[in-house]
C-alpha atoms as a PDB file:
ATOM      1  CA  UNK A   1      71.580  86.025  85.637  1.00  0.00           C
ATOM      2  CA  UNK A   2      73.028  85.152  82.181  1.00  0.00           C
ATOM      3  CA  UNK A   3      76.686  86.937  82.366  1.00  0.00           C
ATOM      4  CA  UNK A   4      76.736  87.925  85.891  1.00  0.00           C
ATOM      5  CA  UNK A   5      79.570  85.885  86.810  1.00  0.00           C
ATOM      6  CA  UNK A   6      81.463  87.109  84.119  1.00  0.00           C
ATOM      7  CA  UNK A   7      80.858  90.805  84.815  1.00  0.00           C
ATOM      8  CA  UNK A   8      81.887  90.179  88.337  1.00  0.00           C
ATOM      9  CA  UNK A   9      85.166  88.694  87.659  1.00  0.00           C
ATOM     10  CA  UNK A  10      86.109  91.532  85.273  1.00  0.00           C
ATOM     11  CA  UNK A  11      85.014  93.853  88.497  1.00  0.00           C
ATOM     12  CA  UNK A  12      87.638  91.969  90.643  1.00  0.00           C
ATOM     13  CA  UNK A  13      90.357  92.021  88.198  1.00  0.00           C
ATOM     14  CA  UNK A  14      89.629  95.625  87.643  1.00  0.00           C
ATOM     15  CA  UNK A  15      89.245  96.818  91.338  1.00  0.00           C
ATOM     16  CA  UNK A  16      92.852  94.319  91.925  1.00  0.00           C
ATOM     17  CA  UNK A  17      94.718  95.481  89.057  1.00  0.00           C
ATOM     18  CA  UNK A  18      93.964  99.147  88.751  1.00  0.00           C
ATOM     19  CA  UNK A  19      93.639 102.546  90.477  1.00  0.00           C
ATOM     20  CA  UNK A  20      91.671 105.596  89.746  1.00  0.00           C
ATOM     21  CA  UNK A  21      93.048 107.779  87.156  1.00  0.00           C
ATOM     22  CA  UNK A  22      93.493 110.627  89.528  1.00  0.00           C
ATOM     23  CA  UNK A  23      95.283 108.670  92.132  1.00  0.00           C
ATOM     24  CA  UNK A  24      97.420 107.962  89.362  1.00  0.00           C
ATOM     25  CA  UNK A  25      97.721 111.459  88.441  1.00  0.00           C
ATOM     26  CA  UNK A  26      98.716 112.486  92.091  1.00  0.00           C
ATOM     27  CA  UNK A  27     101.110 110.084  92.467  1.00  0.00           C
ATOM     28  CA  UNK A  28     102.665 111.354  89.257  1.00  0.00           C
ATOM     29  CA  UNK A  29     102.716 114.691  90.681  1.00  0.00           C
ATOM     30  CA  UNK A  30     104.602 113.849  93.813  1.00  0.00           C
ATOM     31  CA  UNK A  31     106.954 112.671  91.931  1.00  0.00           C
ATOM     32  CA  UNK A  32     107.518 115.146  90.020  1.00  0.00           C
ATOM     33  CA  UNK A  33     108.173 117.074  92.648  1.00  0.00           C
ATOM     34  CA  UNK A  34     110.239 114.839  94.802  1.00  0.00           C
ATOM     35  CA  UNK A  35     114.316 115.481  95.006  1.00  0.00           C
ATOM     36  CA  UNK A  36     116.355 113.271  93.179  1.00  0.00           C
ATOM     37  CA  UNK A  37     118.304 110.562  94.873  1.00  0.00           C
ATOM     38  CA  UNK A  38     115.307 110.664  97.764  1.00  0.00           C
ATOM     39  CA  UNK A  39     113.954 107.453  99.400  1.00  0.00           C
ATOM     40  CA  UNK A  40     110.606 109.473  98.215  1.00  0.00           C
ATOM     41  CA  UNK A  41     111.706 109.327  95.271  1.00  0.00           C
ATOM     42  CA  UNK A  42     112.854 106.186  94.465  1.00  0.00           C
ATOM     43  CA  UNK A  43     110.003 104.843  96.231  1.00  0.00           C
ATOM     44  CA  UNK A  44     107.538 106.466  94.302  1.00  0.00           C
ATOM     45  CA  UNK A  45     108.926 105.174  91.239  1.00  0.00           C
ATOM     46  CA  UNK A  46     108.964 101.630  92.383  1.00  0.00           C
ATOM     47  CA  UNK A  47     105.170 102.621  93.046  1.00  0.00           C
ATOM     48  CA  UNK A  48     104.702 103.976  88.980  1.00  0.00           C
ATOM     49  CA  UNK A  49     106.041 100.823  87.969  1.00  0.00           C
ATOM     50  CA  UNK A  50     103.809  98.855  89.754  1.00  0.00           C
ATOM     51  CA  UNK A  51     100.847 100.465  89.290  1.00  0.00           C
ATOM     52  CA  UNK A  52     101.402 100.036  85.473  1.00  0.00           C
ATOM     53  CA  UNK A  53     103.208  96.727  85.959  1.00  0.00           C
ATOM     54  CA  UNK A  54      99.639  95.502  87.274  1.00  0.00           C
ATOM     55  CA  UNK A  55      97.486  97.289  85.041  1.00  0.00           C
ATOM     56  CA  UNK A  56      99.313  95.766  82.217  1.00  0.00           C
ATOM     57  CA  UNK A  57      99.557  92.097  83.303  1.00  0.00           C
ATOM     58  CA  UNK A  58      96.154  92.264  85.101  1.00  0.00           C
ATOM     59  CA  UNK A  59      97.869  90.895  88.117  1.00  0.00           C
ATOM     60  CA  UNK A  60      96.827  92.334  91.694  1.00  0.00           C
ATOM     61  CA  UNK A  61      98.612  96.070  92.369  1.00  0.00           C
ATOM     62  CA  UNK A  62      99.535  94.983  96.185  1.00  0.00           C
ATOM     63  CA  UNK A  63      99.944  91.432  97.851  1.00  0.00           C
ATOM     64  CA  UNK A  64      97.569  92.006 100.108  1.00  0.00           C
ATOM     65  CA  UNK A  65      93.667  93.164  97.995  1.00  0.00           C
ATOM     66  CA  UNK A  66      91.881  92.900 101.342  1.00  0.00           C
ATOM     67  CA  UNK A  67      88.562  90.926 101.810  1.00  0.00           C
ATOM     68  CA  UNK A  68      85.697  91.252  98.884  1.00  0.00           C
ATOM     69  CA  UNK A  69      82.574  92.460  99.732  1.00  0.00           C
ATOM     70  CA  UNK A  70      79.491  93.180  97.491  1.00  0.00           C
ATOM     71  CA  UNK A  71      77.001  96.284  98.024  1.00  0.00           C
ATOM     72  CA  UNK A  72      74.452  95.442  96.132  1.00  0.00           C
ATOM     73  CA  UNK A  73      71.047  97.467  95.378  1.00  0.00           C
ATOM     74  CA  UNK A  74      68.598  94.736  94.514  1.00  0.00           C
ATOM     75  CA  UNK A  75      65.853  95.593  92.149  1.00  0.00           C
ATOM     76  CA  UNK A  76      62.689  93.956  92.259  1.00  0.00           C
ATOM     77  CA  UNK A  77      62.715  90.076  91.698  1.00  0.00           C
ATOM     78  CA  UNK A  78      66.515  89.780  92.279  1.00  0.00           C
ATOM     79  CA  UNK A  79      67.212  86.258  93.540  1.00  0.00           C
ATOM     80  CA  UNK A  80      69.482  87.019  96.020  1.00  0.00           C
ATOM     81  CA  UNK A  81      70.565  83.423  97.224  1.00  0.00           C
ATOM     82  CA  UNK A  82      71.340  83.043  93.237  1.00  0.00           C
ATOM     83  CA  UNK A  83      73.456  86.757  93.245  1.00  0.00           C
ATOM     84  CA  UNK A  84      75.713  85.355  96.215  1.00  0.00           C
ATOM     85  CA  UNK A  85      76.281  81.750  94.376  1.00  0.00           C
ATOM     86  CA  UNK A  86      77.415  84.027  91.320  1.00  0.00           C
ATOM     87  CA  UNK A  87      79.211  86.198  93.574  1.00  0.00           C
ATOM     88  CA  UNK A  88      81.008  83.378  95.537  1.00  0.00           C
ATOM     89  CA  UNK A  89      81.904  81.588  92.259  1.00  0.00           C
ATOM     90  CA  UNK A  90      83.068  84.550  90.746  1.00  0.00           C
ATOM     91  CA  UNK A  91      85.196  85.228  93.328  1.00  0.00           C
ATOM     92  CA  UNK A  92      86.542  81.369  93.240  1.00  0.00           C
ATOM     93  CA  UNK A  93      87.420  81.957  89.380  1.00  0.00           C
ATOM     94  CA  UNK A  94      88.956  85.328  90.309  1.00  0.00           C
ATOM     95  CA  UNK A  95      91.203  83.865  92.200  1.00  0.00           C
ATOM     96  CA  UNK A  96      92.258  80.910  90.187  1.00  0.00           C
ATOM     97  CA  UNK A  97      92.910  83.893  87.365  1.00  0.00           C
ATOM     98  CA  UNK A  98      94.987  85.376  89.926  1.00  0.00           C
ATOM     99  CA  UNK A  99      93.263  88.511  89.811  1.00  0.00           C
ATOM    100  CA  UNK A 100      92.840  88.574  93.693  1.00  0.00           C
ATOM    101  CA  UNK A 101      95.431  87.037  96.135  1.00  0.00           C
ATOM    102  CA  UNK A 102      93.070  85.440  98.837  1.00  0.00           C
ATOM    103  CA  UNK A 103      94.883  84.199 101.820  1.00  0.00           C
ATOM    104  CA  UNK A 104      93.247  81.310 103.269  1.00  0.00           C
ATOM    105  CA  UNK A 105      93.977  80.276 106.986  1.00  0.00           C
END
């Protein structure tokens, strides 16, 4: 599993830090198309800048990323109680990046 830990920290930062490119797009869009001097408006901007704020600094996109969970298709002769460790750990060093705000209670 040589690099699987590494892989799935670059898929947290990623999934934290960035959105589609058509979401993007469409929030682009809207604002385009809002009025000026609109709580749309301004709001949406505050949005833009965030979204590339985030992006740019690798930092999460919104305080809250929600829980982590893994669908994984296992091939053949997958250790799966060694995927999780990798998976748990990853998500340890994830966090001490700060590329995903976990609350713990």
């Amino acid at each position: 599993m040589r690099g699987l830990r590494e892989s799935l920290i670059e898929l947290i930062r990623r999934t934290s830090a960035e959105i589609p490119d058509d979401v993007q797009h469409g929030i682009l869009r809207w604002l385009e198309q809002e009025k000026e001097g609109t709580i749309a408006k301004s709001m949406l901007e505050i949005i833009e800048k965030n979204i590339e704020l985030a992006k740019r600094k690798s930092q999460p996109l919104c305080q809250d990323t929600g829980s982590i969970l893994f669908y994984v298709d296992c091939p053949a002769g997958l250790n799966q109680v060694d995927f999780e460790a990798e998976a748990r750990e990853a998500v340890l060093e994830a966090t001490k990046l700060g590329y995903n705000l976990i609350q713990r209670s």
